[in-house]
Structure formats: structure tokens, C-alpha cells
C-alpha atoms as a PDB file:
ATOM      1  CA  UNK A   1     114.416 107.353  89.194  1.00  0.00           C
ATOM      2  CA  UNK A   2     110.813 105.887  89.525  1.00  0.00           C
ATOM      3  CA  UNK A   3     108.524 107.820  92.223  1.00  0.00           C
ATOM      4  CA  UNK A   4     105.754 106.849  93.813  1.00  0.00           C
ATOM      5  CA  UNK A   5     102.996 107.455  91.717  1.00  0.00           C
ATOM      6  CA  UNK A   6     104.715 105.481  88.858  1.00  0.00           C
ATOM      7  CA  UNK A   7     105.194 102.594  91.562  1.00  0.00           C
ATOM      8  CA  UNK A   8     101.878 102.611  92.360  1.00  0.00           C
ATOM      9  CA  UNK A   9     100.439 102.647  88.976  1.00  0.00           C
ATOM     10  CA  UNK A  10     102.546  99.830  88.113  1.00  0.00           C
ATOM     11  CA  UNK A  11     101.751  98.005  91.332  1.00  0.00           C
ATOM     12  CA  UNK A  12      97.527  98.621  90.584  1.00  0.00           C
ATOM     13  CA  UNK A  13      97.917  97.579  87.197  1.00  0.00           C
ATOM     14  CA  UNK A  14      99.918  94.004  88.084  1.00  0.00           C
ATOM     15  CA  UNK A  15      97.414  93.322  90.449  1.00  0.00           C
ATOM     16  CA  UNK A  16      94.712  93.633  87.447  1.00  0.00           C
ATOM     17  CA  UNK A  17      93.319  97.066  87.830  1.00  0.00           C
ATOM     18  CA  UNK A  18      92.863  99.351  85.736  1.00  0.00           C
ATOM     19  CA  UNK A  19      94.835 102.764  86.573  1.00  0.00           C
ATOM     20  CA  UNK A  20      95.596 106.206  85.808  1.00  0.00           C
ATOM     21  CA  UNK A  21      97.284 108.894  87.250  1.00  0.00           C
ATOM     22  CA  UNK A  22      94.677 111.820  87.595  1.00  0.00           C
ATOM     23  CA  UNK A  23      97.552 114.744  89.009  1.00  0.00           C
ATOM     24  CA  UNK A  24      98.502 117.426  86.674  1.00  0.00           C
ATOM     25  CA  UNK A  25     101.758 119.275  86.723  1.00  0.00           C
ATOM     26  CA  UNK A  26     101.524 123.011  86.548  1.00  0.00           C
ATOM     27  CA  UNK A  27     104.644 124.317  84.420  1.00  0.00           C
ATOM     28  CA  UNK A  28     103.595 127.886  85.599  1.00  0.00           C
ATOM     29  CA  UNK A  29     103.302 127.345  89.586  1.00  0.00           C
ATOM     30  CA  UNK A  30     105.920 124.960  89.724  1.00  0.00           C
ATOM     31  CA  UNK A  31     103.687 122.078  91.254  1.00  0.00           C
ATOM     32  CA  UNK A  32     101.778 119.054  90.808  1.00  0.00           C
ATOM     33  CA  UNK A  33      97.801 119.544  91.315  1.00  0.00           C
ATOM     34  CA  UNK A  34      95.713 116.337  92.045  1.00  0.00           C
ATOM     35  CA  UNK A  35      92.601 114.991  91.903  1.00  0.00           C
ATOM     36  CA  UNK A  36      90.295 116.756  94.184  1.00  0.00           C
ATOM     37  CA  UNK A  37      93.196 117.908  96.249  1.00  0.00           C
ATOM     38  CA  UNK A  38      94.341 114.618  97.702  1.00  0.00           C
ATOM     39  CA  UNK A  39      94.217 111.763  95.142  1.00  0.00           C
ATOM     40  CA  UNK A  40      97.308 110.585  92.504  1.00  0.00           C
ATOM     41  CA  UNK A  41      95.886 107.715  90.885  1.00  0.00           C
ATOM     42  CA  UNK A  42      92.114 106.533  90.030  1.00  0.00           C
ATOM     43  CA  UNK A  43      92.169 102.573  89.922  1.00  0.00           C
ATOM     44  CA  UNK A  44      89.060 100.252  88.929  1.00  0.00           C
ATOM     45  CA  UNK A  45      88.388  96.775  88.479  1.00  0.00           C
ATOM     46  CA  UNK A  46      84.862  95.525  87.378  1.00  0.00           C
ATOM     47  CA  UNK A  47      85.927  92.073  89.308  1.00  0.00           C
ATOM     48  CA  UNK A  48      86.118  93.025  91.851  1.00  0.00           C
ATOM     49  CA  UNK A  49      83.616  95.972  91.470  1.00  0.00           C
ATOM     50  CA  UNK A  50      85.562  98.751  93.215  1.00  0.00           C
ATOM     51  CA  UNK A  51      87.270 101.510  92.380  1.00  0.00           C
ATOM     52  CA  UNK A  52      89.721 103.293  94.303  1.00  0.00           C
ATOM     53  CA  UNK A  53      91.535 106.955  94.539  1.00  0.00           C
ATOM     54  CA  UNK A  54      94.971 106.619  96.137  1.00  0.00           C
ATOM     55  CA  UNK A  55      97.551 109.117  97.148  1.00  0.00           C
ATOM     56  CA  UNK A  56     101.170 107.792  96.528  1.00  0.00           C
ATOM     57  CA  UNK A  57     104.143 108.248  99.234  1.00  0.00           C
ATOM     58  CA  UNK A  58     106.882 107.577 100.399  1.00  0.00           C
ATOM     59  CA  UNK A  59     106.241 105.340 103.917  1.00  0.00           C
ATOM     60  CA  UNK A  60     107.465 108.759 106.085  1.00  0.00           C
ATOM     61  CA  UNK A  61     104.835 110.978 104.850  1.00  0.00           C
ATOM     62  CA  UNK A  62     102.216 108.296 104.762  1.00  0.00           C
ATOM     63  CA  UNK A  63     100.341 109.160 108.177  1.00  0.00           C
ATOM     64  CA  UNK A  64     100.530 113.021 107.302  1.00  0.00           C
ATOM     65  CA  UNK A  65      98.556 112.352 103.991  1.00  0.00           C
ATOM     66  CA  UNK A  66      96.184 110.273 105.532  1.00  0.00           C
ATOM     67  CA  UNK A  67      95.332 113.175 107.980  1.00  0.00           C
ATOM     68  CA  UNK A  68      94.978 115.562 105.624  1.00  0.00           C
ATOM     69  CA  UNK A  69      92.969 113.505 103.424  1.00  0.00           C
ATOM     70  CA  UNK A  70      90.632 113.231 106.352  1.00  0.00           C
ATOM     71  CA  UNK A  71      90.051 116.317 106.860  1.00  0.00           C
ATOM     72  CA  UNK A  72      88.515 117.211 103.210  1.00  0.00           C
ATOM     73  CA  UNK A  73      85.040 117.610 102.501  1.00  0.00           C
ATOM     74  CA  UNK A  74      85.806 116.356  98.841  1.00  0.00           C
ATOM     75  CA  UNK A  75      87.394 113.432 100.306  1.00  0.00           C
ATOM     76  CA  UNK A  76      84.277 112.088 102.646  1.00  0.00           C
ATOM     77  CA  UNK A  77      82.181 112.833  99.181  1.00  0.00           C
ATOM     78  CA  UNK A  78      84.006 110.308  97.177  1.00  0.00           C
ATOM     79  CA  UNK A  79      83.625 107.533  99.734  1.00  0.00           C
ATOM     80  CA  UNK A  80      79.838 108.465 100.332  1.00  0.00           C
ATOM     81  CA  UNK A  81      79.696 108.169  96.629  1.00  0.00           C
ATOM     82  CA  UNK A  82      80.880 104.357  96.823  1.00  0.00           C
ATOM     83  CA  UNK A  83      84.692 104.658  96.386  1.00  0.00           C
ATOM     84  CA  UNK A  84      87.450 104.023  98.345  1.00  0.00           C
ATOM     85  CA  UNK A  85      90.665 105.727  99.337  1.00  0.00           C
ATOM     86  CA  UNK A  86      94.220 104.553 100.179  1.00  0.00           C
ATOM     87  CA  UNK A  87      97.462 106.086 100.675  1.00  0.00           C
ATOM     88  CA  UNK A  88     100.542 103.995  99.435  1.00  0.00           C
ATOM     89  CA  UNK A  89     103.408 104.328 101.345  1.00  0.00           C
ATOM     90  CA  UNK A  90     106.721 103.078  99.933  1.00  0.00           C
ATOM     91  CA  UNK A  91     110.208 102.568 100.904  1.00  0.00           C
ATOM     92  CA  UNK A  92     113.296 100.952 100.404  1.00  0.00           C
ATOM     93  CA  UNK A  93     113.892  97.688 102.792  1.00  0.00           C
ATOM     94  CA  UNK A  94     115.256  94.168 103.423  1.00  0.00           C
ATOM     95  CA  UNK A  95     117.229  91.969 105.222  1.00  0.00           C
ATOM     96  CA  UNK A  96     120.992  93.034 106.474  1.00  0.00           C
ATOM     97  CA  UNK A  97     123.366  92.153 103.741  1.00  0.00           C
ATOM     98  CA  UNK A  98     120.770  91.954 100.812  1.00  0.00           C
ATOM     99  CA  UNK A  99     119.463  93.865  98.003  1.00  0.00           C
ATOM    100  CA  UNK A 100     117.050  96.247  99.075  1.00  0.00           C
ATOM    101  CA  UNK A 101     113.788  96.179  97.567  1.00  0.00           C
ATOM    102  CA  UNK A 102     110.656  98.524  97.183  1.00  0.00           C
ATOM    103  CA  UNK A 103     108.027  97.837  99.971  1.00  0.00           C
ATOM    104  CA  UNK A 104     104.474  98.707 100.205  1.00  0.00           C
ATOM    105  CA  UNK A 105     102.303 100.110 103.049  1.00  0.00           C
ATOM    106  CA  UNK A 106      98.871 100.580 102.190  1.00  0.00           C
ATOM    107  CA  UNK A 107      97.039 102.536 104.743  1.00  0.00           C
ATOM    108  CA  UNK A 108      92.726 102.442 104.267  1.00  0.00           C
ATOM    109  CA  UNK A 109      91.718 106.148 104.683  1.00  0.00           C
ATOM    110  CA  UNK A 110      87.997 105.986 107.099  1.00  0.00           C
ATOM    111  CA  UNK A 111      86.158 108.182 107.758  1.00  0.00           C
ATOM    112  CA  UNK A 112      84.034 108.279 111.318  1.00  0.00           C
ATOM    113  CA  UNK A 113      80.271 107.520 110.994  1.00  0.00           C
ATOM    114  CA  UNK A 114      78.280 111.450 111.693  1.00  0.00           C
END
């Protein structure tokens, strides 16, 4: 079974980016750490000169990460430093009758001018 972050990174990397997963499983605490606390994946791409930290989901738990991601000091950082963040949601969907396919949500994380 792929997960989300491996969806993502293949998704990033289609569209031309560069991308890596930055998160770091922990044998000993039995969890994944990420990047600064909220990021999966760091994705560049001198074209388009941007680069991007994004928190892979599923589409449920998409609005959740986004609030949390708002509420970290590390997280306003990164954007005043010039980069963006997104949270990928993804799910399974299609028409009645049909194969279901992976979807993509992709949900801007702002932050309020102050």
C-alpha cells in the first residue's frame, strides 16, 4: 500500500519538481518526526522559482493539519522566509460503477497579515 507522502512525492516530482521527503521515523518512540513539526516533503523548482513544504493526508484530516500548521511559530517562519506551505489531501473517488482513482486536494496554508 502507497501512503500519502509517497503519493505526494510522486505527484511533485511528475509535475517537474524536485522532492524529498524530510520526516524521519523513530524506531525507538514508535513515530514519524517531521520537518519542523508540520512538514513531509520539501519540493523546489528553479522554473518556477518556488519551493514548497507540504504535509501529506488523507482528504479527512486535511483541515485539522492545516490548523495546526497555523498555529506554529516555525511554520509562519518558513513562509516569512519566502516558502510556501500546502497540505495534500488525498482520497479514493470516481464515478458510480467505475474504478476508483486517487484524488488530490491541495489546500494553501496562509497565514493572516500582523
Amino acid at each position: 500500500m502507497t501512503g500519502p507522502v509517497a503519493r505526494s512525492l510522486q505527484w511533485y516530482r511528475k509535475h517537474g519538481y524536485f522532492a524529498y521527503s524530510v520526516s524521519k521515523w523513530v524506531p525507538q518512540a514508535r513515530k514519524t518526526i517531521d520537518f519542523a513539526g508540520w512538514a513531509d516533503i520539501i519540493a523546489y523548482s528553479p522554473g518556477l522559482h518556488m519551493i514548497e513544504a507540504c504535509q501529506a493526508t488523507t482528504t479527512d484530516h486535511q483541515a485539522a493539519r492545516v490548523d495546526k500548521i497555523v498555529s506554529l511559530d516555525s511554520a509562519q517562519a518558513w513562509v516569512k522566509a519566502g516558502g510556501q506551505i500546502v497540505v495534500h489531501g488525498w482520497k479514493k473517488g470516481g464515478k458510480r460503477g467505475e474504478r476508483k482513482l486517487w484524488m488530490l486536494t491541495v489546500t494553501p496554508v496562509a497565514f493572516e497579515a500582523g
